[in-house]
C-alpha atoms as a PDB file:
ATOM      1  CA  UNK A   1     142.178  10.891 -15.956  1.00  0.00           C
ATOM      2  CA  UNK A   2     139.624  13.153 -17.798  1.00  0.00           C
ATOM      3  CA  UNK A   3     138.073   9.535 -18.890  1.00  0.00           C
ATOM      4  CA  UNK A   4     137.608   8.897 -14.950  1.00  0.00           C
ATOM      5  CA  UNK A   5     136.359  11.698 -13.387  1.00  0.00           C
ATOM      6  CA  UNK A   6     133.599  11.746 -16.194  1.00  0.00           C
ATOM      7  CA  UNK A   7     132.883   8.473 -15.364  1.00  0.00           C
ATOM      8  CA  UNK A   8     132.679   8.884 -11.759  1.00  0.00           C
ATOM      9  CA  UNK A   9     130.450  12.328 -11.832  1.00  0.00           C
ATOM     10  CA  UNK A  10     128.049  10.003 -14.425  1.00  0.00           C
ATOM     11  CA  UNK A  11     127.619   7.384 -11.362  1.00  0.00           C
ATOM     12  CA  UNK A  12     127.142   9.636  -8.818  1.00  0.00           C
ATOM     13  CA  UNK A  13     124.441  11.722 -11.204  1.00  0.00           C
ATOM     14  CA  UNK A  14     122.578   7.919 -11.773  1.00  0.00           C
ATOM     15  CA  UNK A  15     122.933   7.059  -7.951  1.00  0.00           C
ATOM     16  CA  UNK A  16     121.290  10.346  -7.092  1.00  0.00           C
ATOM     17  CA  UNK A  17     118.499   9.847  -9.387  1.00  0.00           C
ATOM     18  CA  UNK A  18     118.074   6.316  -8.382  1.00  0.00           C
ATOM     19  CA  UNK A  19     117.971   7.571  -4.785  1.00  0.00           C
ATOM     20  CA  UNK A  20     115.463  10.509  -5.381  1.00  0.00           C
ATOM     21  CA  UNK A  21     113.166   8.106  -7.438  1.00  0.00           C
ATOM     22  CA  UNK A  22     113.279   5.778  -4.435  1.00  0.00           C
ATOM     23  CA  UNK A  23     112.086   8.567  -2.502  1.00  0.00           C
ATOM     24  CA  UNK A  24     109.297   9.307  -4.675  1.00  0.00           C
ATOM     25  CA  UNK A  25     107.980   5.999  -5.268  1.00  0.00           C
ATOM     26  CA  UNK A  26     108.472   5.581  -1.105  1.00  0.00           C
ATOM     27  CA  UNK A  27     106.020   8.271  -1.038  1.00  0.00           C
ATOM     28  CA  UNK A  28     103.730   6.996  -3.771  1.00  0.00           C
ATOM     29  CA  UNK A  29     103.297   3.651  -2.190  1.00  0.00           C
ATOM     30  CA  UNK A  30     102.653   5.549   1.249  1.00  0.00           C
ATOM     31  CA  UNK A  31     100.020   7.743  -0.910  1.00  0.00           C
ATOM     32  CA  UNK A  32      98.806   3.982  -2.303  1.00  0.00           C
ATOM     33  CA  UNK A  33      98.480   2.128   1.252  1.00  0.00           C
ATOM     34  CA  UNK A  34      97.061   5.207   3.282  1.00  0.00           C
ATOM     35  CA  UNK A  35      94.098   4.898   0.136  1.00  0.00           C
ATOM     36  CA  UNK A  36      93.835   1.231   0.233  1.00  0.00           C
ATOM     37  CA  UNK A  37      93.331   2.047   4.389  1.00  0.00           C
ATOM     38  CA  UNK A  38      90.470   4.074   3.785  1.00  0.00           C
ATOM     39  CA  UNK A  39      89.121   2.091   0.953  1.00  0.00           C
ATOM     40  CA  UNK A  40      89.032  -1.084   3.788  1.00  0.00           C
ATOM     41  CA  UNK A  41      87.362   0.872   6.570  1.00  0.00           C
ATOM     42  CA  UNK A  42      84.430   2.337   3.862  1.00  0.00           C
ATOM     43  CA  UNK A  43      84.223  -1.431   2.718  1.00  0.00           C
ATOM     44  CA  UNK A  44      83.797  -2.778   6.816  1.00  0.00           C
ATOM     45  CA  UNK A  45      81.479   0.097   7.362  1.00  0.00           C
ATOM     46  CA  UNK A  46      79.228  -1.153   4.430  1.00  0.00           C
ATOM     47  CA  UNK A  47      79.712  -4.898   5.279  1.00  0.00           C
ATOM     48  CA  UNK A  48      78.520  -3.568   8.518  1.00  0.00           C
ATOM     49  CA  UNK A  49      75.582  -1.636   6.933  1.00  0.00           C
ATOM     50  CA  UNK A  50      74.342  -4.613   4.644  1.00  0.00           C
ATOM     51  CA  UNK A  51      74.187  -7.123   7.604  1.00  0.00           C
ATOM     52  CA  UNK A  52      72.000  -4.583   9.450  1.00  0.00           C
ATOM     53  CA  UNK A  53      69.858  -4.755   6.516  1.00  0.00           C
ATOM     54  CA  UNK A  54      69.838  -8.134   6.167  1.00  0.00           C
ATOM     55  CA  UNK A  55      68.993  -8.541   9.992  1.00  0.00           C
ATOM     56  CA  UNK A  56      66.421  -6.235   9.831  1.00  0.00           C
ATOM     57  CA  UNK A  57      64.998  -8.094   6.617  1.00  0.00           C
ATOM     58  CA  UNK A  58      65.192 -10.956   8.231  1.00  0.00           C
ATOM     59  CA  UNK A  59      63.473 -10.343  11.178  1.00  0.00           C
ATOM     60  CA  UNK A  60      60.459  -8.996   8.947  1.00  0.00           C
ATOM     61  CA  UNK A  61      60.074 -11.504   6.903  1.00  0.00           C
ATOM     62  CA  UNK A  62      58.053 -13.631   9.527  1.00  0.00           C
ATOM     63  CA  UNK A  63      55.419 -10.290   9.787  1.00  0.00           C
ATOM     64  CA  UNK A  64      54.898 -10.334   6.367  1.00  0.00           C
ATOM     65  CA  UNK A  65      54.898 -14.241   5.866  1.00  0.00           C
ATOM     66  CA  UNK A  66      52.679 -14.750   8.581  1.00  0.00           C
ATOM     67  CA  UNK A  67      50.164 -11.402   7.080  1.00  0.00           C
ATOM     68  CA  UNK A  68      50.388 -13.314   3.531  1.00  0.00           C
ATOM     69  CA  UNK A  69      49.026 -16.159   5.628  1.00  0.00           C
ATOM     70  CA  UNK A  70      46.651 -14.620   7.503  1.00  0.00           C
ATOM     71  CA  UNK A  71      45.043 -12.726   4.371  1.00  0.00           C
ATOM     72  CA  UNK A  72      44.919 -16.070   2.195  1.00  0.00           C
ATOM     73  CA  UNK A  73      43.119 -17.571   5.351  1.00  0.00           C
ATOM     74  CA  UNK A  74      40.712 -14.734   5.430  1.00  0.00           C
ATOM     75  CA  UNK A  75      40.010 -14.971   1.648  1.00  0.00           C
ATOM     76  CA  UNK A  76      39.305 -18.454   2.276  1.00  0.00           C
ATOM     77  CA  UNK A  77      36.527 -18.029   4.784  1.00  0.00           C
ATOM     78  CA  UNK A  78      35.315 -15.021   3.127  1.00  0.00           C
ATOM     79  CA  UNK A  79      34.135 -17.630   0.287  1.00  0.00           C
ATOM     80  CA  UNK A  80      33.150 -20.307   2.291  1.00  0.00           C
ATOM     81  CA  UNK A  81      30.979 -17.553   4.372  1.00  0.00           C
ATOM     82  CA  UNK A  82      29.813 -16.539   1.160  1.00  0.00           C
ATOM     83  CA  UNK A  83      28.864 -19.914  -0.030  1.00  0.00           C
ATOM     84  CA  UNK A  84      27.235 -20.631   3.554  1.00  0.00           C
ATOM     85  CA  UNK A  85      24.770 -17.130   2.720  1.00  0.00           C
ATOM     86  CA  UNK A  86      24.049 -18.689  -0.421  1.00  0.00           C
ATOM     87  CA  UNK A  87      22.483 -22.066   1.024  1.00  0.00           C
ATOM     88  CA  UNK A  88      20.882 -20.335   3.563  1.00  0.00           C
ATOM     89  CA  UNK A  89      19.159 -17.768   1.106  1.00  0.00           C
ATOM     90  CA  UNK A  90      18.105 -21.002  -1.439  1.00  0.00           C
ATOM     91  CA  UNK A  91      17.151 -22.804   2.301  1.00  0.00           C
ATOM     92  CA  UNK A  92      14.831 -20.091   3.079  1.00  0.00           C
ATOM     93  CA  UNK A  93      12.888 -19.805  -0.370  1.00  0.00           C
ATOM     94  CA  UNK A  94      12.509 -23.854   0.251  1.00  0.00           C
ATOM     95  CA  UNK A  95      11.091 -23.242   3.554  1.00  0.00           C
ATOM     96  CA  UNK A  96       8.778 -20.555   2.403  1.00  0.00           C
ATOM     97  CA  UNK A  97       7.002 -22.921  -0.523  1.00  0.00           C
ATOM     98  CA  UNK A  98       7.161 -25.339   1.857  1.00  0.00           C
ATOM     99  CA  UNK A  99       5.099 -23.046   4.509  1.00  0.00           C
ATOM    100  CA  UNK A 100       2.569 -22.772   1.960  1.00  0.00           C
ATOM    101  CA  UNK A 101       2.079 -25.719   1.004  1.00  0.00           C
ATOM    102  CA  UNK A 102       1.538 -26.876   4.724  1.00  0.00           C
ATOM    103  CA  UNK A 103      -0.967 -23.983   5.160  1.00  0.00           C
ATOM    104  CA  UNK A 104      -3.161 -24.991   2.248  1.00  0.00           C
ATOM    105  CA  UNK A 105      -3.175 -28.839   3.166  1.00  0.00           C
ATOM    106  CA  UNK A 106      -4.297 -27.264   6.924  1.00  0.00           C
ATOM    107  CA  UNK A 107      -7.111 -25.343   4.981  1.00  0.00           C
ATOM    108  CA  UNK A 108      -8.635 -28.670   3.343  1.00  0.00           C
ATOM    109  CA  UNK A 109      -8.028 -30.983   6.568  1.00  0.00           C
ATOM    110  CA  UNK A 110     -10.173 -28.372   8.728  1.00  0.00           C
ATOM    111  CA  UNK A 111     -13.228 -28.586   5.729  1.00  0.00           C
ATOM    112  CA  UNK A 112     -12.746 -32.213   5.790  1.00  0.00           C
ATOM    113  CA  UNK A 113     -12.802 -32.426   9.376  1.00  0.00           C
ATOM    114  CA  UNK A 114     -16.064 -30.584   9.110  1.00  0.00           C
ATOM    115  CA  UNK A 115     -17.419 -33.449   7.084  1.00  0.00           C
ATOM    116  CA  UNK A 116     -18.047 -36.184  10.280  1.00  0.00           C
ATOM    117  CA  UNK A 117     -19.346 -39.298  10.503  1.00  0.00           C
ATOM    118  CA  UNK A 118     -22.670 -39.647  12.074  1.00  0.00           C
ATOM    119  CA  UNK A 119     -22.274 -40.544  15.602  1.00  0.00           C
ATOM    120  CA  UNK A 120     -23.635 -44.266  17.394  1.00  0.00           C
ATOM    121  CA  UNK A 121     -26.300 -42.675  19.548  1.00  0.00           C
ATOM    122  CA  UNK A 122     -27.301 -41.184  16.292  1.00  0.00           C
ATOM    123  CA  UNK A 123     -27.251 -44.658  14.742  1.00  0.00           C
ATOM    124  CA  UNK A 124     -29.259 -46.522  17.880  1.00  0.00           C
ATOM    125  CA  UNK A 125     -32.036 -43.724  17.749  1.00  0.00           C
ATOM    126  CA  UNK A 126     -32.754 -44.462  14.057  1.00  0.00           C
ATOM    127  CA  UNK A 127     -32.187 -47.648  14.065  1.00  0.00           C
ATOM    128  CA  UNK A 128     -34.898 -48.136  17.127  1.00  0.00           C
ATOM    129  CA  UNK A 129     -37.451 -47.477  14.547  1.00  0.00           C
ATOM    130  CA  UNK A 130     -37.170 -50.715  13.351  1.00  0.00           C
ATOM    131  CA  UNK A 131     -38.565 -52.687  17.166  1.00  0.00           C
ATOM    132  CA  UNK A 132     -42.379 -51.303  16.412  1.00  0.00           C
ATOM    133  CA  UNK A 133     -44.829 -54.613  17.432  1.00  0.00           C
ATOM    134  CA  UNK A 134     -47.104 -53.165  14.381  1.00  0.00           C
ATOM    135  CA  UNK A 135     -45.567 -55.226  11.476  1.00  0.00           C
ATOM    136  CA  UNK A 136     -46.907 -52.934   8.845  1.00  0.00           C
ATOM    137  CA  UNK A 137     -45.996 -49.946  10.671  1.00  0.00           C
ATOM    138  CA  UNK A 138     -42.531 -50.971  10.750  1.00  0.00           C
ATOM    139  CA  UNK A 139     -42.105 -51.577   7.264  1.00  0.00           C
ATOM    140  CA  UNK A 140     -43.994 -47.830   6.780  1.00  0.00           C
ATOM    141  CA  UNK A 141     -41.176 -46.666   9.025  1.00  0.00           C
ATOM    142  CA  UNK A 142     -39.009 -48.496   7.495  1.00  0.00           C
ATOM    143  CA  UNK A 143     -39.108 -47.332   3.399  1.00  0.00           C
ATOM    144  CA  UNK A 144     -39.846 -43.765   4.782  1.00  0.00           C
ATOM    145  CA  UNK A 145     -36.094 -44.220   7.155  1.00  0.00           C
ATOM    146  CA  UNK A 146     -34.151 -45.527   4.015  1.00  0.00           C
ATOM    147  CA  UNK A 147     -36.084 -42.842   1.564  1.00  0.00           C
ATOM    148  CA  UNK A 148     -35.175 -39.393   3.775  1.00  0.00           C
ATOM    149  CA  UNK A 149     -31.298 -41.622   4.672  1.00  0.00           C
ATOM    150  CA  UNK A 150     -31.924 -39.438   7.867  1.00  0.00           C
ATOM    151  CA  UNK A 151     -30.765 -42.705   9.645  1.00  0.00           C
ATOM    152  CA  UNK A 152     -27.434 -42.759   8.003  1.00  0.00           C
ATOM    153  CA  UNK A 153     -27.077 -39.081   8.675  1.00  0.00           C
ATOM    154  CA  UNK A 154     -26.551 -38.060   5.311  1.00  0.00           C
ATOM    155  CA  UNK A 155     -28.841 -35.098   4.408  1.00  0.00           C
ATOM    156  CA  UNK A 156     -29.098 -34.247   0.936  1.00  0.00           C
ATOM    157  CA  UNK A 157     -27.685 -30.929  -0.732  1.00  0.00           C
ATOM    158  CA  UNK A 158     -30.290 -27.935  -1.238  1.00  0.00           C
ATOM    159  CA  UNK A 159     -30.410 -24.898  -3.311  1.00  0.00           C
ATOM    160  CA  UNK A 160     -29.081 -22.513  -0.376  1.00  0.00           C
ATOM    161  CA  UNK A 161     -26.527 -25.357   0.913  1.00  0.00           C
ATOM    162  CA  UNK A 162     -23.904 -26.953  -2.120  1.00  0.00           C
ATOM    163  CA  UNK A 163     -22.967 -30.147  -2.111  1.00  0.00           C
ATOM    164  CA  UNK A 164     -19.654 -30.011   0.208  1.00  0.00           C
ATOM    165  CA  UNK A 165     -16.344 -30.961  -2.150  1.00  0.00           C
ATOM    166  CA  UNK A 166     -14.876 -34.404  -1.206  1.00  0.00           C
ATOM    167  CA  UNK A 167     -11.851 -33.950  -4.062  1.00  0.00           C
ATOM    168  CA  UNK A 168      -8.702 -35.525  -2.835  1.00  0.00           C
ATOM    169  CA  UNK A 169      -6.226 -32.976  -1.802  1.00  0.00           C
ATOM    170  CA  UNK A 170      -3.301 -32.296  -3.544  1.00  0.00           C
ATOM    171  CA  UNK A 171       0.172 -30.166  -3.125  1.00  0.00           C
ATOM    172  CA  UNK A 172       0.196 -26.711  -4.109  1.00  0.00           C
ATOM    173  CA  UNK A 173       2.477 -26.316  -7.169  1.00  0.00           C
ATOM    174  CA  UNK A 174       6.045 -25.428  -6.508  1.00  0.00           C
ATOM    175  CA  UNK A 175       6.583 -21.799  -8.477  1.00  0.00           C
ATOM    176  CA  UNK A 176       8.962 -22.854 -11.933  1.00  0.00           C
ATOM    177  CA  UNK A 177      12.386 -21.208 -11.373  1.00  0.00           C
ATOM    178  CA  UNK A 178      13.446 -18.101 -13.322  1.00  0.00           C
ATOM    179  CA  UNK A 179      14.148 -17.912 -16.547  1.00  0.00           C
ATOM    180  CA  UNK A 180      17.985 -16.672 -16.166  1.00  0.00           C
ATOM    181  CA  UNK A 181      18.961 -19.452 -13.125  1.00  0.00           C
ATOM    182  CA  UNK A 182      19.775 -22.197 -15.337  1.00  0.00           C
ATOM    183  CA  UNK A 183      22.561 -19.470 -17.635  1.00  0.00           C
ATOM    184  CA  UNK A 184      23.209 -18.033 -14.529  1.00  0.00           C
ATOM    185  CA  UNK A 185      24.426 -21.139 -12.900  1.00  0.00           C
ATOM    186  CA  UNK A 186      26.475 -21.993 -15.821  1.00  0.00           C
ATOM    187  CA  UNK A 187      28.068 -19.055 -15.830  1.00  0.00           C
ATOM    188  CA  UNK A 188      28.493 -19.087 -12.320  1.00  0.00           C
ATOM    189  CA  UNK A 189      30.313 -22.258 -12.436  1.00  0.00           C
ATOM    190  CA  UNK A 190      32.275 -21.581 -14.868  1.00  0.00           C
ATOM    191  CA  UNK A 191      33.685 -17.820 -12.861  1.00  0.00           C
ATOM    192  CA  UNK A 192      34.450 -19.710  -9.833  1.00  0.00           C
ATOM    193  CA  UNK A 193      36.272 -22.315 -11.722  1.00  0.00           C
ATOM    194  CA  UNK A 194      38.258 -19.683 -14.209  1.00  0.00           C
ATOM    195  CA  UNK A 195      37.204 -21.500 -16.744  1.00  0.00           C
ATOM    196  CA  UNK A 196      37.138 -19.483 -20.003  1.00  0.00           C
ATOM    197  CA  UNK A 197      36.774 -21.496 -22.079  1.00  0.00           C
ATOM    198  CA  UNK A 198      33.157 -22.219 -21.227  1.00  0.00           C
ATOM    199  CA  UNK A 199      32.722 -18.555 -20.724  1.00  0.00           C
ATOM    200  CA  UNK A 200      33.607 -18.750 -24.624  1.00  0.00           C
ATOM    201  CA  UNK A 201      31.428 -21.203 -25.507  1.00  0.00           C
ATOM    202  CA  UNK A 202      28.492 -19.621 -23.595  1.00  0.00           C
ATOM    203  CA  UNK A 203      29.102 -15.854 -25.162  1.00  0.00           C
ATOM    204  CA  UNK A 204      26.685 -14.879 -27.778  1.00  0.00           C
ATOM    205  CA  UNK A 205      28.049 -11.681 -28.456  1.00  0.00           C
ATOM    206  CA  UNK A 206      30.286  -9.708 -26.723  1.00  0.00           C
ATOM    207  CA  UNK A 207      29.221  -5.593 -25.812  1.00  0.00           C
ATOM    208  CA  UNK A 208      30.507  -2.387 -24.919  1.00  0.00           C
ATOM    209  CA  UNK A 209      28.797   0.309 -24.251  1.00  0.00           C
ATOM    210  CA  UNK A 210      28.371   2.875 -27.070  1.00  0.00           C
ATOM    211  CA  UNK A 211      30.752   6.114 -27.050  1.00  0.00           C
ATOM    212  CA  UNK A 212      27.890   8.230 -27.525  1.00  0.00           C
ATOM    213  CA  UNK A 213      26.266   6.540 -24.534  1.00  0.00           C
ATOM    214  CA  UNK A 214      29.310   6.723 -22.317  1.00  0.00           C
ATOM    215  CA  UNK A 215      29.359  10.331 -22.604  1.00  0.00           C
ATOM    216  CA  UNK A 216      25.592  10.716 -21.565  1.00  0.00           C
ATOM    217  CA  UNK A 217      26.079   8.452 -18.564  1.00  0.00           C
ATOM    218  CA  UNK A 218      29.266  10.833 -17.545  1.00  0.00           C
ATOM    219  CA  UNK A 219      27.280  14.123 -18.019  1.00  0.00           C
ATOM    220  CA  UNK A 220      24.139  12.558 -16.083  1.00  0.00           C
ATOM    221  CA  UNK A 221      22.028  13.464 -18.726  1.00  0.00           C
ATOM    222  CA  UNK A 222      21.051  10.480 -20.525  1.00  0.00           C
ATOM    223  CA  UNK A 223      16.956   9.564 -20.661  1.00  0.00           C
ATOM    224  CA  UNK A 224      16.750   6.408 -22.312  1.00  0.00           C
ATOM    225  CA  UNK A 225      18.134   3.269 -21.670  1.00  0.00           C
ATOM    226  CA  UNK A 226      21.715   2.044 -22.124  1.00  0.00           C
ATOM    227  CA  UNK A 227      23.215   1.188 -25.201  1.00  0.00           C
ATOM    228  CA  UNK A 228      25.456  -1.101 -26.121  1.00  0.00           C
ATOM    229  CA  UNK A 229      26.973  -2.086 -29.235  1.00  0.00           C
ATOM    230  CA  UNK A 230      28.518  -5.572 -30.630  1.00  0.00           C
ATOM    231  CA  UNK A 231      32.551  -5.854 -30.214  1.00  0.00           C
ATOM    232  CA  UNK A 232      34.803  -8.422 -31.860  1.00  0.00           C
ATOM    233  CA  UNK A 233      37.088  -9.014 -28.498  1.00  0.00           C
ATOM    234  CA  UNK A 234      38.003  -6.839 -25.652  1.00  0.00           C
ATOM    235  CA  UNK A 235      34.744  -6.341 -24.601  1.00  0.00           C
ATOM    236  CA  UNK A 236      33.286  -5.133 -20.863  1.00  0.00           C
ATOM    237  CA  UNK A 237      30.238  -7.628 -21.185  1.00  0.00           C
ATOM    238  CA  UNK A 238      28.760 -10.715 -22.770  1.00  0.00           C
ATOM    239  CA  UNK A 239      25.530 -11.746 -24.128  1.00  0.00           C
ATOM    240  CA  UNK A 240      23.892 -15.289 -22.866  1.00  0.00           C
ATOM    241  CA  UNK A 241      20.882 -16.554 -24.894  1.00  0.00           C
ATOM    242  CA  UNK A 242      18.256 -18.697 -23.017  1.00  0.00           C
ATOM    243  CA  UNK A 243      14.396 -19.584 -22.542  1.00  0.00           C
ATOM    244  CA  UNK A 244      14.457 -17.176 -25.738  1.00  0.00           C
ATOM    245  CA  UNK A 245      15.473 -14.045 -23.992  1.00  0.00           C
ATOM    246  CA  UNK A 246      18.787 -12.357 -23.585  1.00  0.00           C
ATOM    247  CA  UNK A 247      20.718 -12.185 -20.771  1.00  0.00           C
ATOM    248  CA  UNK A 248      23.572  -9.723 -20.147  1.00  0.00           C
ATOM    249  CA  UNK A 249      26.855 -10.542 -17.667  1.00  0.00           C
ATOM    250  CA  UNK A 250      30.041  -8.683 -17.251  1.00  0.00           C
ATOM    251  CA  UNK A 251      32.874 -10.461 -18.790  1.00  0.00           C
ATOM    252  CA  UNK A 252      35.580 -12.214 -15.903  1.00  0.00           C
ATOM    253  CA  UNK A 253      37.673  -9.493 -15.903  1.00  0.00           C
ATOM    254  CA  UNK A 254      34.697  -7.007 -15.167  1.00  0.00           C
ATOM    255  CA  UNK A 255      33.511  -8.486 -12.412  1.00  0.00           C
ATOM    256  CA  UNK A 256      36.311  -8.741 -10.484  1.00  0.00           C
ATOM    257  CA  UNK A 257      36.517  -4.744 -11.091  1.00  0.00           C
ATOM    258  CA  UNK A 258      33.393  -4.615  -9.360  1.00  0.00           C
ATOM    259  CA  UNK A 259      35.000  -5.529  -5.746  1.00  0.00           C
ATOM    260  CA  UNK A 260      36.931  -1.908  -5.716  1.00  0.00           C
ATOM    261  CA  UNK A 261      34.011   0.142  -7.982  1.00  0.00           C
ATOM    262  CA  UNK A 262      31.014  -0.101  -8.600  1.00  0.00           C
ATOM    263  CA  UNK A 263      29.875   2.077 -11.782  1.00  0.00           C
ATOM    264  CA  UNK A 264      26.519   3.406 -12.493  1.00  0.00           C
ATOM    265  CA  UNK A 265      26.156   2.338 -16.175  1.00  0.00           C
ATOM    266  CA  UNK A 266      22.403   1.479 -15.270  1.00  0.00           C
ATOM    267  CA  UNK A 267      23.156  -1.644 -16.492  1.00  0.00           C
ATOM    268  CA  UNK A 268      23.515  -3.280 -12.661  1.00  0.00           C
ATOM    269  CA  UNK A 269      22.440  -2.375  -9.039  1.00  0.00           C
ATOM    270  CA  UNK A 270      24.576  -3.503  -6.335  1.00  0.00           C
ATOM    271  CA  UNK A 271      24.321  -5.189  -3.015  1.00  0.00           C
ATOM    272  CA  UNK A 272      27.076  -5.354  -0.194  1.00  0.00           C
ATOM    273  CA  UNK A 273      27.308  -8.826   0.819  1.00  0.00           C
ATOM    274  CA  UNK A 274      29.888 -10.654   3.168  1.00  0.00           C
ATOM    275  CA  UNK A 275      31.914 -12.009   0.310  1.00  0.00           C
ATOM    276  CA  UNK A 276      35.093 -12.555  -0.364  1.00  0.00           C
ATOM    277  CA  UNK A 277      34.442 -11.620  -4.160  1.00  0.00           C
ATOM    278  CA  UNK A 278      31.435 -10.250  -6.695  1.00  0.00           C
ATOM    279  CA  UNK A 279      28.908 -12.714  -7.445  1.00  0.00           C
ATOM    280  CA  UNK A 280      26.303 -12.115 -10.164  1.00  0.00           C
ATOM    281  CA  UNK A 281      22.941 -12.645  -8.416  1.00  0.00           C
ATOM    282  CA  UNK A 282      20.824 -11.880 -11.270  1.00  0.00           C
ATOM    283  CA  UNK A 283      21.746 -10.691 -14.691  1.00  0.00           C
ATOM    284  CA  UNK A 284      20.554  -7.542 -16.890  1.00  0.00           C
ATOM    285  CA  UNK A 285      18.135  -8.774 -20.138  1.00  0.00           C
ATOM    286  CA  UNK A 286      18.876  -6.852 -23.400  1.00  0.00           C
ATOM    287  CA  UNK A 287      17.061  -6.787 -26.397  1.00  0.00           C
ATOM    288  CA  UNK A 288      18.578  -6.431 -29.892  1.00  0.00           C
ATOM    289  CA  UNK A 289      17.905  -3.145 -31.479  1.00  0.00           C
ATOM    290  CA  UNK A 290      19.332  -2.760 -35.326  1.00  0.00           C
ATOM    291  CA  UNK A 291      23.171  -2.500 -34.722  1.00  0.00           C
ATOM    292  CA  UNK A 292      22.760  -2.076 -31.166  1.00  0.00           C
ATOM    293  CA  UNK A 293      21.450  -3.804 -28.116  1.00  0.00           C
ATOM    294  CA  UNK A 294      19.321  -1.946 -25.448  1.00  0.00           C
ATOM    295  CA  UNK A 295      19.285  -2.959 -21.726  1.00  0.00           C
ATOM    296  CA  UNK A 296      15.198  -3.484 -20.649  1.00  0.00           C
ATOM    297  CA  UNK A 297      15.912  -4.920 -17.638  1.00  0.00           C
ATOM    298  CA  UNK A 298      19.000  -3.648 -14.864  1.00  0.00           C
ATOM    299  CA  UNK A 299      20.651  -7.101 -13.532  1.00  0.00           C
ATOM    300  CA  UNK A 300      22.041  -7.606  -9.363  1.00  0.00           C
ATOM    301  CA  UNK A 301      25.912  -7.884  -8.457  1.00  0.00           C
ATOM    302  CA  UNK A 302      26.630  -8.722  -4.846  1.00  0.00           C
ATOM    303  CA  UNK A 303      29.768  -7.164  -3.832  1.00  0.00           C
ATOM    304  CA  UNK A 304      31.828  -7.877  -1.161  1.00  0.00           C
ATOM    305  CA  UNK A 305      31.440  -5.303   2.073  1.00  0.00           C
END
């Protein structure tokens, strides 16, 4: 009996703890679900937020597409303005030699023009010498018209009056370019093409400008003229030999640095321009000097306005 009863209060002591964990893990998965509930709604509320985004996003990338557009369209007529202003400038210095030239052949067709032919009247009156009846008259009148040639209206040159100058005319010389355009052109070409190599094979030397000098030209107090020293890469500028002188440009990199500044190294002046991007118009000449080069002559930049 004692064997029973023990066995009965062990199965009621195991059903109550099966019953009270069943409670607990009731509660637990209530605890789990009311956390997967909230976990859902912060999820749909982000969903939510992202497609906002990617609506608004969306809706913006047209603006900026179409600006990128617009901007690469403007950058392309910047240049093509740019190249326009340089054929009219080149134009213009044509037109001018040109304009001379026509004025000096004007000069020498109004002196020939003073030079005229003798007239017919002129002709019949000296010629009329020659109907005299007197036979020996006539041929008096006759050496003495072909010795003066006052019948052909040609009077001969005195000491107060020079002989007038029948030389044929020719075309006033064109002026011989400069001595940097030919360098400058190739160097030119080679910029717009971003072609570095040739920039390479053009380089003489390569220059920055001396410490020493930088800190004069950021007090204000140098005197002299800039200095620049010899720099195995990296450099700011490059040396161009031709017509035996020596012609200064800033490297690729350096120009385009010139479109946002424009620093007085009194190596360059500067000229606004409507360009889409710096353009050397004519560069500095340097000289060497020892270990250093000297700048004798300040080059041009045009820079965009």
């Amino acid at each position: 009996m004692e064997f029973i009863f023990s066995g009965i209060a062990i199965l009621l002591s195991l059903l109550s703890f099966y019953v009270a964990r069943n409670k607990a893990s009731k509660r637990t998965l209530k605890e789990i679900l009311a956390k997967n509930l909230e976990i859902q709604k912060k999820l749909d509320t982000l969903q939510h937020q992202v497609e906002n985004d990617q609506k608004r996003k969306g809706s913006a990338t047209p603006i900026v597409n179409q600006a990128e557009v617009n901007s690469t369209e403007m950058s392309i007529l910047r240049t093509e303005v740019g190249y326009i202003r340089r054929g009219q400038q080149e134009n213009s210095q044509k037109l001018s030699i040109h304009g001379q030239i026509l004025e000096s052949l004007k000069e020498k067709q109004s002196t020939s023009d003073s030079v005229k032919a003798p007239s017919v009247e002129s002709f019949r009156q000296n010629f009329s010498t020659f109907s005299e009846p007197d036979r020996s008259d006539k041929e008096t009148t006759t050496f003495q018209s072909l010795g003066s040639k006052s019948w052909l209206g040609i009077e001969k040159p005195t000491q107060d009056q020079p002989a007038k100058d029948f030389s044929s005319i020719q075309d006033s010389p064109v002026p011989p370019p400069e001595p940097y355009e030919q360098v400058a052109q190739q160097y030119q070409d080679a910029i717009d093409r971003g072609d570095r190599q040739t920039l390479r094979q053009l380089q003489f030397k390569e220059l920055n400008i001396t410490s020493e000098c930088e800190d004069l030209l950021v007090r204000g107090s140098i005197g002299q003229a800039t200095k620049l020293e010899v720099v195995h890469g990296g450099g700011s500028y490059m040396v161009i030999s031709g017509e035996g002188r020596y012609w200064l440009f800033p490297t690729a990199q350096t120009l385009d640095s010139f479109s946002l500044n424009q620093p007085q190294k009194r190596i360059f002046d500067y000229e606004r321009q409507f360009l889409s991007k710096p353009v050397v118009k004519k560069p500095a000449e340097v000289r060497e000097d020892g270990e250093s080069w000297l700048v004798i002559m300040q080059g041009l930049i045009i820079v965009p306005d």
